[in-house]
N, C-alpha and C. Protein backbone atom coordinates (compact mmCIF):
# COMPACT_ATOMS: atom_id res chain seq x y z
N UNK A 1 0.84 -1.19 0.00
CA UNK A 1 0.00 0.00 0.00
C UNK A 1 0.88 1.25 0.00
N UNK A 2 0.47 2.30 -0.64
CA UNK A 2 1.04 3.50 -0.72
C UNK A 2 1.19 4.31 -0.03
N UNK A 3 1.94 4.74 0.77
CA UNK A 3 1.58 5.92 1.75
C UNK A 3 0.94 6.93 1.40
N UNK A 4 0.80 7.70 1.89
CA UNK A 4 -0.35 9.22 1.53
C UNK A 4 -0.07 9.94 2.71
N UNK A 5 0.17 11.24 2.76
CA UNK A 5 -0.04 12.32 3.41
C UNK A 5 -0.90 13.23 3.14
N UNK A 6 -1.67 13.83 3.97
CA UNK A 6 -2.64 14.87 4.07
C UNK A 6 -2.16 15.95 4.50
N UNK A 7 -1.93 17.05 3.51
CA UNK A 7 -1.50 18.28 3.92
C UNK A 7 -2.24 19.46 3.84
N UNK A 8 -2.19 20.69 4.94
CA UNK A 8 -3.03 21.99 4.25
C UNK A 8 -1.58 23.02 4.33
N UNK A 9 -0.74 22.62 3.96
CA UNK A 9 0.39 23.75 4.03
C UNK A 9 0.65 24.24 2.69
N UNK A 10 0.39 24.92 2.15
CA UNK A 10 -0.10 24.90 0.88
C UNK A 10 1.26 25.23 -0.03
N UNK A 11 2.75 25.73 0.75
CA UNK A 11 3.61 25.56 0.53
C UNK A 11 4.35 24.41 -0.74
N UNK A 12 3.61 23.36 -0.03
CA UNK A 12 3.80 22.04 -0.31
C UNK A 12 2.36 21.55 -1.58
N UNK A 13 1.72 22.34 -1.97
CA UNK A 13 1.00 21.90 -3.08
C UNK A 13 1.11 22.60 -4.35
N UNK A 14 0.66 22.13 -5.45
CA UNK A 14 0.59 22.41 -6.71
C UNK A 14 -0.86 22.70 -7.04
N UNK A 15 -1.09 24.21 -7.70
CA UNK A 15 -2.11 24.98 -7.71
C UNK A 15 -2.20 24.13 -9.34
N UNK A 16 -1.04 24.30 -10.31
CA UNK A 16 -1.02 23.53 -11.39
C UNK A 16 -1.69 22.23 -11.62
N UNK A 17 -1.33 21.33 -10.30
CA UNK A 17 -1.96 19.75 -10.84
C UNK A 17 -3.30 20.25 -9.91
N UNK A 18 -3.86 21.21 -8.79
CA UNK A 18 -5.31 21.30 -8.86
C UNK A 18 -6.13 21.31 -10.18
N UNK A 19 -5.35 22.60 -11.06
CA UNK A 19 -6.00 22.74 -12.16
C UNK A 19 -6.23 22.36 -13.09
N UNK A 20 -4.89 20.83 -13.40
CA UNK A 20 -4.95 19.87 -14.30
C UNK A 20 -6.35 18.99 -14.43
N UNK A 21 -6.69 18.30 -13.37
CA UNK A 21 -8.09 18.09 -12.90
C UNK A 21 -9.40 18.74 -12.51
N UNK A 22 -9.14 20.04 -12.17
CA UNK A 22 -10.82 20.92 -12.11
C UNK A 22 -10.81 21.32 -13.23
N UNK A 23 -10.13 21.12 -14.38
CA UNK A 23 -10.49 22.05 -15.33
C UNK A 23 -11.33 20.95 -16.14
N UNK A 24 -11.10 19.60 -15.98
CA UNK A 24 -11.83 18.63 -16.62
C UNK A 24 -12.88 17.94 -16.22
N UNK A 25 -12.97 18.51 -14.66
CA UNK A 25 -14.29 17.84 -14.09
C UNK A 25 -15.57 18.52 -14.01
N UNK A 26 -16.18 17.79 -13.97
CA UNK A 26 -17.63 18.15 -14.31
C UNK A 26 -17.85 19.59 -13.69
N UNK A 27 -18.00 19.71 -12.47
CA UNK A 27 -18.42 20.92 -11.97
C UNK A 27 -17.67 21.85 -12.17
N UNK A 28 -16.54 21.50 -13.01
CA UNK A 28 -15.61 23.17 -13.61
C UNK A 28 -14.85 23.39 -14.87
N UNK A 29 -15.33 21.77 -15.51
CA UNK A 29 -14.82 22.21 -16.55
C UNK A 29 -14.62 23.49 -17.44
N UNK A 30 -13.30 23.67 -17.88
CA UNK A 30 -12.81 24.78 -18.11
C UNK A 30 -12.34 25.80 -17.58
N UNK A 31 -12.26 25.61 -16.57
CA UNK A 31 -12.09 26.58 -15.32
C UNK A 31 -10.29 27.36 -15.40
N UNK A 32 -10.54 28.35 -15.92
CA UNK A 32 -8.87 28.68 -16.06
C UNK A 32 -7.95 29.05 -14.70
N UNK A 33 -6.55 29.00 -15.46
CA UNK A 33 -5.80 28.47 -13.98
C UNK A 33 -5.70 30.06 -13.36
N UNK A 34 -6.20 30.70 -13.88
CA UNK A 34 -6.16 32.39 -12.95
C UNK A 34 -7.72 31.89 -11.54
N UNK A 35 -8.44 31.24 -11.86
CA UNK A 35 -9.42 31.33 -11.17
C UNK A 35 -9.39 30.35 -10.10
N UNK A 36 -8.57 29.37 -10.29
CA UNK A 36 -7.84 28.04 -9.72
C UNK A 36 -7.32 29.12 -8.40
N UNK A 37 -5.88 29.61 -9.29
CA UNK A 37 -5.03 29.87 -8.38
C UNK A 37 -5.73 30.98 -7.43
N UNK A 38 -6.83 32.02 -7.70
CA UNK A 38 -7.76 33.35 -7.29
C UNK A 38 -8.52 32.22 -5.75
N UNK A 39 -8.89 31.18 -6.24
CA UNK A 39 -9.84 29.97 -5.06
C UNK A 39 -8.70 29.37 -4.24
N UNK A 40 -7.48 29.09 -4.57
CA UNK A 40 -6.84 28.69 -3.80
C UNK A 40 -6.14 29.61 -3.00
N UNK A 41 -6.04 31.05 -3.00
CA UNK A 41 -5.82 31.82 -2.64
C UNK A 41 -5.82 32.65 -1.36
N UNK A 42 -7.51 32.03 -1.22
CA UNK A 42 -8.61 32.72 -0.84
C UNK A 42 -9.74 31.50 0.06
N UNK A 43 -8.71 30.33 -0.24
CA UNK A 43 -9.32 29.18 0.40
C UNK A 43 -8.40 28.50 1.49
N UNK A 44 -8.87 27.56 2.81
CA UNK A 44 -8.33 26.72 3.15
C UNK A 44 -8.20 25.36 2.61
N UNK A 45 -7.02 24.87 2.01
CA UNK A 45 -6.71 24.16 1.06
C UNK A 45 -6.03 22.96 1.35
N UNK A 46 -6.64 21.26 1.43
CA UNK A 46 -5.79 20.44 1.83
C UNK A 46 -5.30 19.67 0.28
N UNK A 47 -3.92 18.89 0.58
CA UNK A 47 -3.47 17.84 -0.38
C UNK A 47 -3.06 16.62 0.08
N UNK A 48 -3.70 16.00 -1.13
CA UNK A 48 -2.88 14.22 -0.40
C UNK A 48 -1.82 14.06 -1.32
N UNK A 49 -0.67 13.72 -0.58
CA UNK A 49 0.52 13.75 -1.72
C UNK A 49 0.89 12.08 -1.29
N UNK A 50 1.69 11.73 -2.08
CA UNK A 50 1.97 10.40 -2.41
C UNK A 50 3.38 10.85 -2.68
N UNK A 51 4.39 10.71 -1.87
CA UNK A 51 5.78 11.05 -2.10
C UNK A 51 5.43 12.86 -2.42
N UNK A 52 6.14 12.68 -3.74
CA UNK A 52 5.76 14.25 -3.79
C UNK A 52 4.63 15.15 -4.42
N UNK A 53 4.40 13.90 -5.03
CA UNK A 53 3.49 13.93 -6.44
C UNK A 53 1.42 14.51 -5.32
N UNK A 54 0.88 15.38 -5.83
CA UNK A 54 -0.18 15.87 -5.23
C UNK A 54 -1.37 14.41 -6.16
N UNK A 55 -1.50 13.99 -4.91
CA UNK A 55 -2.70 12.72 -5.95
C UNK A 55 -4.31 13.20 -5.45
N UNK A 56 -4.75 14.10 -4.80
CA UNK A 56 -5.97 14.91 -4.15
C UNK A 56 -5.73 15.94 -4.14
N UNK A 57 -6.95 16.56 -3.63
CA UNK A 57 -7.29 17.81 -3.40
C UNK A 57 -8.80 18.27 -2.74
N UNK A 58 -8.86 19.19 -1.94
CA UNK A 58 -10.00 19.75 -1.64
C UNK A 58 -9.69 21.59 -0.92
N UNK A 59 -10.48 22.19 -1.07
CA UNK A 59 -10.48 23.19 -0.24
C UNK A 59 -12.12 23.53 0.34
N UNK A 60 -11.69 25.03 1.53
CA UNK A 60 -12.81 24.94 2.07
C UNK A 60 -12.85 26.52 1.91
N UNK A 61 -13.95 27.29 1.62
CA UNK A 61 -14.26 28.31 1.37
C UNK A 61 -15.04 28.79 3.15
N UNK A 62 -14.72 29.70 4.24
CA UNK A 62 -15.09 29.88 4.80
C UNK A 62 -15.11 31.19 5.51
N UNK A 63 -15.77 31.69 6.32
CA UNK A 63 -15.16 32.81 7.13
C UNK A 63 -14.54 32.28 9.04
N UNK A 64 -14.50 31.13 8.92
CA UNK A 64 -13.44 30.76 10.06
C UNK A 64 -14.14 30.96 11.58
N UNK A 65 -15.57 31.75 11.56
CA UNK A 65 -16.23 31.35 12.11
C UNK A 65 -17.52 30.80 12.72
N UNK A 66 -18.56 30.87 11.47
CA UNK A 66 -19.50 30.45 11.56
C UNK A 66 -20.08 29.21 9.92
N UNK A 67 -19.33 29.29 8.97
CA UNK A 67 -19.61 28.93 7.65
C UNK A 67 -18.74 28.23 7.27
N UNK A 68 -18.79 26.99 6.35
CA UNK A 68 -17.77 26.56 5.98
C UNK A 68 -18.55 25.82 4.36
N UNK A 69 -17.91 25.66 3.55
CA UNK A 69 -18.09 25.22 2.36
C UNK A 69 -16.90 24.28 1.44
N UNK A 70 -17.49 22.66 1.40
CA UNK A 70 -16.51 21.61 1.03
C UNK A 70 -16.26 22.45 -0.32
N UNK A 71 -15.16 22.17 -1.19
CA UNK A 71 -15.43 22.22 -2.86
C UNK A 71 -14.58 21.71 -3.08
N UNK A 72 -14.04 21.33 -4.38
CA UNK A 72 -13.46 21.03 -5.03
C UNK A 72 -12.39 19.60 -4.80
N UNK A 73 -13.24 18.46 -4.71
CA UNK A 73 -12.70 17.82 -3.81
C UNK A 73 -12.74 16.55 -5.03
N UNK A 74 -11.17 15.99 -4.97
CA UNK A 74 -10.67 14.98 -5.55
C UNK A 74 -9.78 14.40 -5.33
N UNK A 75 -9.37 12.91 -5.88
CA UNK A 75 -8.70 12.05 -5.85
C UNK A 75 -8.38 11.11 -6.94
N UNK A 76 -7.34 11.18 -7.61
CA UNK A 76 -6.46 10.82 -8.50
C UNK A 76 -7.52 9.33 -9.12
N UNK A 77 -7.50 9.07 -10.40
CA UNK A 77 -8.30 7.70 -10.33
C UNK A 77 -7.32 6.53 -9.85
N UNK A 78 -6.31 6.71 -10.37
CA UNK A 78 -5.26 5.51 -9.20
C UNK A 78 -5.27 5.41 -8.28
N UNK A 79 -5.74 6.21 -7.54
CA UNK A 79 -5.69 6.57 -5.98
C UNK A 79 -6.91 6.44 -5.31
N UNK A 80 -7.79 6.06 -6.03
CA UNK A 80 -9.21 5.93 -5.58
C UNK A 80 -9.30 4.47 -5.10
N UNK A 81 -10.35 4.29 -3.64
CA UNK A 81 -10.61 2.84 -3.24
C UNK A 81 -9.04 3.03 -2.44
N UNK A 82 -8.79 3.73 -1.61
CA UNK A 82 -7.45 3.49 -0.57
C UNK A 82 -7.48 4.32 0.24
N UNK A 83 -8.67 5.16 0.62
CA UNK A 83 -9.27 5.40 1.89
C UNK A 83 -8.66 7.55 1.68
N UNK A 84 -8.08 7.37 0.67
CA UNK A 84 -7.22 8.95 0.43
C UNK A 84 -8.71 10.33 0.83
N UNK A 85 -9.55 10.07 0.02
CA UNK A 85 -10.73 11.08 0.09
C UNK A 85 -11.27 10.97 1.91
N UNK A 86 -11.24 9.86 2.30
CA UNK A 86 -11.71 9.86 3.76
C UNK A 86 -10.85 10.29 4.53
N UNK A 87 -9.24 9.94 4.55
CA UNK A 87 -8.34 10.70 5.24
C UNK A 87 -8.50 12.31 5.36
N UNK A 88 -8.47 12.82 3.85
CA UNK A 88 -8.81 13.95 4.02
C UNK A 88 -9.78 15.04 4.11
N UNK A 89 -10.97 14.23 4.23
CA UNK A 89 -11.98 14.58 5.15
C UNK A 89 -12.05 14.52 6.49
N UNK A 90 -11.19 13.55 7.38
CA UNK A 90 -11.14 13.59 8.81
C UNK A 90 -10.35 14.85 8.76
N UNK A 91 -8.98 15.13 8.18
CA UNK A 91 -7.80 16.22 8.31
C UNK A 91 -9.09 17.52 7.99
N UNK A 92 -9.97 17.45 7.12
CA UNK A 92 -10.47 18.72 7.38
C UNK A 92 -11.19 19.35 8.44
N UNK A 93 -11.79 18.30 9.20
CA UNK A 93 -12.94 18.33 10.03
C UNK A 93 -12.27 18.76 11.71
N UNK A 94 -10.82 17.95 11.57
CA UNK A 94 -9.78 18.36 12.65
C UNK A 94 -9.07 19.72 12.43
N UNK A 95 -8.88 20.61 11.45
CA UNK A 95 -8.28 21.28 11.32
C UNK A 95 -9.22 22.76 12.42
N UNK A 96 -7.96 23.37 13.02
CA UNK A 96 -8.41 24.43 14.16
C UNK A 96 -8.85 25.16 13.60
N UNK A 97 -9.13 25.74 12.65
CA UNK A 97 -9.82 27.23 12.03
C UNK A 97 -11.09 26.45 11.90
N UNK A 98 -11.60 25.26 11.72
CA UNK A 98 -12.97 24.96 11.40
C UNK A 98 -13.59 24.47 11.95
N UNK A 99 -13.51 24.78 13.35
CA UNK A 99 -14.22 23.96 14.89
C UNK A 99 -15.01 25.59 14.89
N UNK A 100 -16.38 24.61 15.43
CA UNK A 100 -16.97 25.39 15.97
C UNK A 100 -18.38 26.24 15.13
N UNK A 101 -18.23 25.71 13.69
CA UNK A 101 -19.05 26.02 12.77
C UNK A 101 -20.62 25.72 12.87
N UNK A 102 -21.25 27.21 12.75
CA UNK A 102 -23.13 26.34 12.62
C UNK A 102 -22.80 25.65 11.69
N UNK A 103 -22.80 26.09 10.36
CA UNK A 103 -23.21 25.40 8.85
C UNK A 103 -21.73 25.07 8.61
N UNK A 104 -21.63 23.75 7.91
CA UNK A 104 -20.44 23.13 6.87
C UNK A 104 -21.30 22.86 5.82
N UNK A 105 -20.93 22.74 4.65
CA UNK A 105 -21.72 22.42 3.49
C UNK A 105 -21.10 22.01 1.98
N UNK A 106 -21.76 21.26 1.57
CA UNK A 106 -20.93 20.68 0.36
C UNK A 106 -22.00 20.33 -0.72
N UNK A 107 -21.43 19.91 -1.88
CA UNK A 107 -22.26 19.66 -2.82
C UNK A 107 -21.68 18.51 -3.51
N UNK A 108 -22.46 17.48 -3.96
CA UNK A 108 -21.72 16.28 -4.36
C UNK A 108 -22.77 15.77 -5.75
N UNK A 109 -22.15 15.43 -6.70
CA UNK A 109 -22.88 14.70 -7.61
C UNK A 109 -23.39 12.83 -7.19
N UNK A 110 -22.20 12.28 -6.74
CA UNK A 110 -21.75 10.97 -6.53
C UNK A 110 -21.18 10.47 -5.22
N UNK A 111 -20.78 11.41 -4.41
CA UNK A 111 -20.00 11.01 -3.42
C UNK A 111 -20.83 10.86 -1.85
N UNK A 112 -22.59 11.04 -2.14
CA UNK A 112 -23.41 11.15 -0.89
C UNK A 112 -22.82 10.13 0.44
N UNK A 113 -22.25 8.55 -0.37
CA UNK A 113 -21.60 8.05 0.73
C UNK A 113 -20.75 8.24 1.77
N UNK A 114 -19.65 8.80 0.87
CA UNK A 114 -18.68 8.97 1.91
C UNK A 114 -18.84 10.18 2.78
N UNK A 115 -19.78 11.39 2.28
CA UNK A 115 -19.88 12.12 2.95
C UNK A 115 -21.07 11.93 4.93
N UNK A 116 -21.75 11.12 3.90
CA UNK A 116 -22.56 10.53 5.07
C UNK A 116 -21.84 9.74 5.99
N UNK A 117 -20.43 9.23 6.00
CA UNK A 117 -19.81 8.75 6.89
C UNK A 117 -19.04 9.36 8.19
N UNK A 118 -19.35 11.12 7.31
CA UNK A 118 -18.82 12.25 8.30
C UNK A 118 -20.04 13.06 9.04
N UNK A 119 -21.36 12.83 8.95
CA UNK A 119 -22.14 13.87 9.48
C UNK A 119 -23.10 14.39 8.56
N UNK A 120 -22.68 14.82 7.47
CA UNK A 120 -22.90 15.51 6.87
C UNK A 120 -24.38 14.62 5.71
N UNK A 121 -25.97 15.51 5.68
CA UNK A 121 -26.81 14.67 5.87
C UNK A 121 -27.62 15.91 4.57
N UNK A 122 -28.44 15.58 4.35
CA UNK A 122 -29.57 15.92 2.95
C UNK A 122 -30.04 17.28 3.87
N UNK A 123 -30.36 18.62 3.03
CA UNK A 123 -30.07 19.77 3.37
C UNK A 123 -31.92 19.47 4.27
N UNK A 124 -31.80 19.93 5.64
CA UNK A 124 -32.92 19.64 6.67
C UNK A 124 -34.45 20.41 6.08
N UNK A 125 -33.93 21.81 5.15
CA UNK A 125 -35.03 22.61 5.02
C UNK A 125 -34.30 23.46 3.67
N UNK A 126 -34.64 22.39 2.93
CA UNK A 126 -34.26 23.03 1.59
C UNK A 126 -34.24 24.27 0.85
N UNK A 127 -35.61 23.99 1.23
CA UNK A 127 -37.07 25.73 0.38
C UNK A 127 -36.19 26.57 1.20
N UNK A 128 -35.23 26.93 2.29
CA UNK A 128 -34.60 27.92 2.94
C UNK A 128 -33.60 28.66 1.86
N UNK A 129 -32.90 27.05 1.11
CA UNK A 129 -31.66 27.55 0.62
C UNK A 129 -32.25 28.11 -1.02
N UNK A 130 -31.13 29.13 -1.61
CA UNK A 130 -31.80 29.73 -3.08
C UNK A 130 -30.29 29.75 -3.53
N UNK A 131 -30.18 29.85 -5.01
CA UNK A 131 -28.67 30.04 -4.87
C UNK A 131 -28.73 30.95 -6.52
N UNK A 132 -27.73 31.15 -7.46
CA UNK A 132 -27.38 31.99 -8.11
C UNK A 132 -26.47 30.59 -8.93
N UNK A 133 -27.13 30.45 -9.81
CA UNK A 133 -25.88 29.01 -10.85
C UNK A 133 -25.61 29.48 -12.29
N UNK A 134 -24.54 29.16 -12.43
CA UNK A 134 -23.86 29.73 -13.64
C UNK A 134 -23.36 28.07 -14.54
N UNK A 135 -23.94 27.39 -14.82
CA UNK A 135 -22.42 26.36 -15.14
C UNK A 135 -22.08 26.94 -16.40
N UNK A 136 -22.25 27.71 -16.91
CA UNK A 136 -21.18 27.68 -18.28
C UNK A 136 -20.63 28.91 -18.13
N UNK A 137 -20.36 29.19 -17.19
CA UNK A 137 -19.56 30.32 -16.71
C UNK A 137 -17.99 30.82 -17.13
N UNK A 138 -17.37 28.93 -17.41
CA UNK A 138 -16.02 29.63 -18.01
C UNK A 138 -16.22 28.93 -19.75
N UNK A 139 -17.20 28.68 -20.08
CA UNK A 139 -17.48 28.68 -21.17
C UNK A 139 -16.82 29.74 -22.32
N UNK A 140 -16.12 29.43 -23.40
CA UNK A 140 -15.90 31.00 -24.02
C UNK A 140 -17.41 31.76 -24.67
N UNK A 141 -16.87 32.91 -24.43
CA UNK A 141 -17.85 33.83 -24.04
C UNK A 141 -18.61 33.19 -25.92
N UNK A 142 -18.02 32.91 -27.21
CA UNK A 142 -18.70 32.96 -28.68
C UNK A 142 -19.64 31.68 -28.36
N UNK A 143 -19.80 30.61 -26.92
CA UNK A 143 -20.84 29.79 -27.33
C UNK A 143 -21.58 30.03 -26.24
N UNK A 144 -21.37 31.04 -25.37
CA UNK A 144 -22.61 31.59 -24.77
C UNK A 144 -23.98 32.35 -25.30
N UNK A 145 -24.96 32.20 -24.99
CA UNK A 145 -26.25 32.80 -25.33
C UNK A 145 -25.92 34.41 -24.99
């Protein structure tokens, strides 16, 4: 088995291989690396590295004391099925800036399992929440409407 480390020192990550992968996944495809690096910036940001190589990713969009927001959260397809995405969901949930939160919140296409293994449960009062959605947002602007 491979070792894995879970890091948020962001020193130690690659904003590049974030963007190698959000730019192809569903919820961002296209996403250019100015807007990558603008979220990672501006985010609390963990990595699972495998030697040196970054094989995950997630960050958390928050104000540190009442809000917190999962995003962008992945794991290498080699690397999938070896517990990497759950590690670094415990490392987020332990991390000191994010104790103490009313709301954590995330959005998942596929991943309802593992998230349900942390707490985290089908929104209690939906009709509350409203939101503002863009997906073709980094679309180029000639095949936008």
């Amino acid at each position: 088995m491979q070792p894995y480390e879970i890091t948020s020192d962001k020193s130690r990550m690659s904003v590049e291989a974030a963007h190698a992968f959000l730019s192809q996944a569903y919820w961002s495809r296209g996403v250019p690396l100015s807007t990558v690096q603008k979220a990672f910036d501006n985010s609390i940001c963990f990595a699972a590295l495998a030697g040196s190589e970054q094989i995950g990713f997630a960050r958390i969009v928050t104000d540190k004391a009442t809000f917190a927001y999962l995003s962008d959260v992945y794991v290498l397809p080699a690397h999938r099925g070896k517990g990497v995405a759950k590690r670094m969901v415990e490392a987020i949930q332990r991390h000191p800036e994010l104790q103490g939160l009313r709301r954590f919140m995330l959005a998942t296409r596929d991943a309802h399992d593992l998230y349900a293994k942390f707490g985290f449960v089908p929104l209690s009062a939906p009709g509350m929440f409203m939101e503002l959605h863009d997906p073709d947002v980094y679309a180029p602007s000639s095949s936008r409407p």
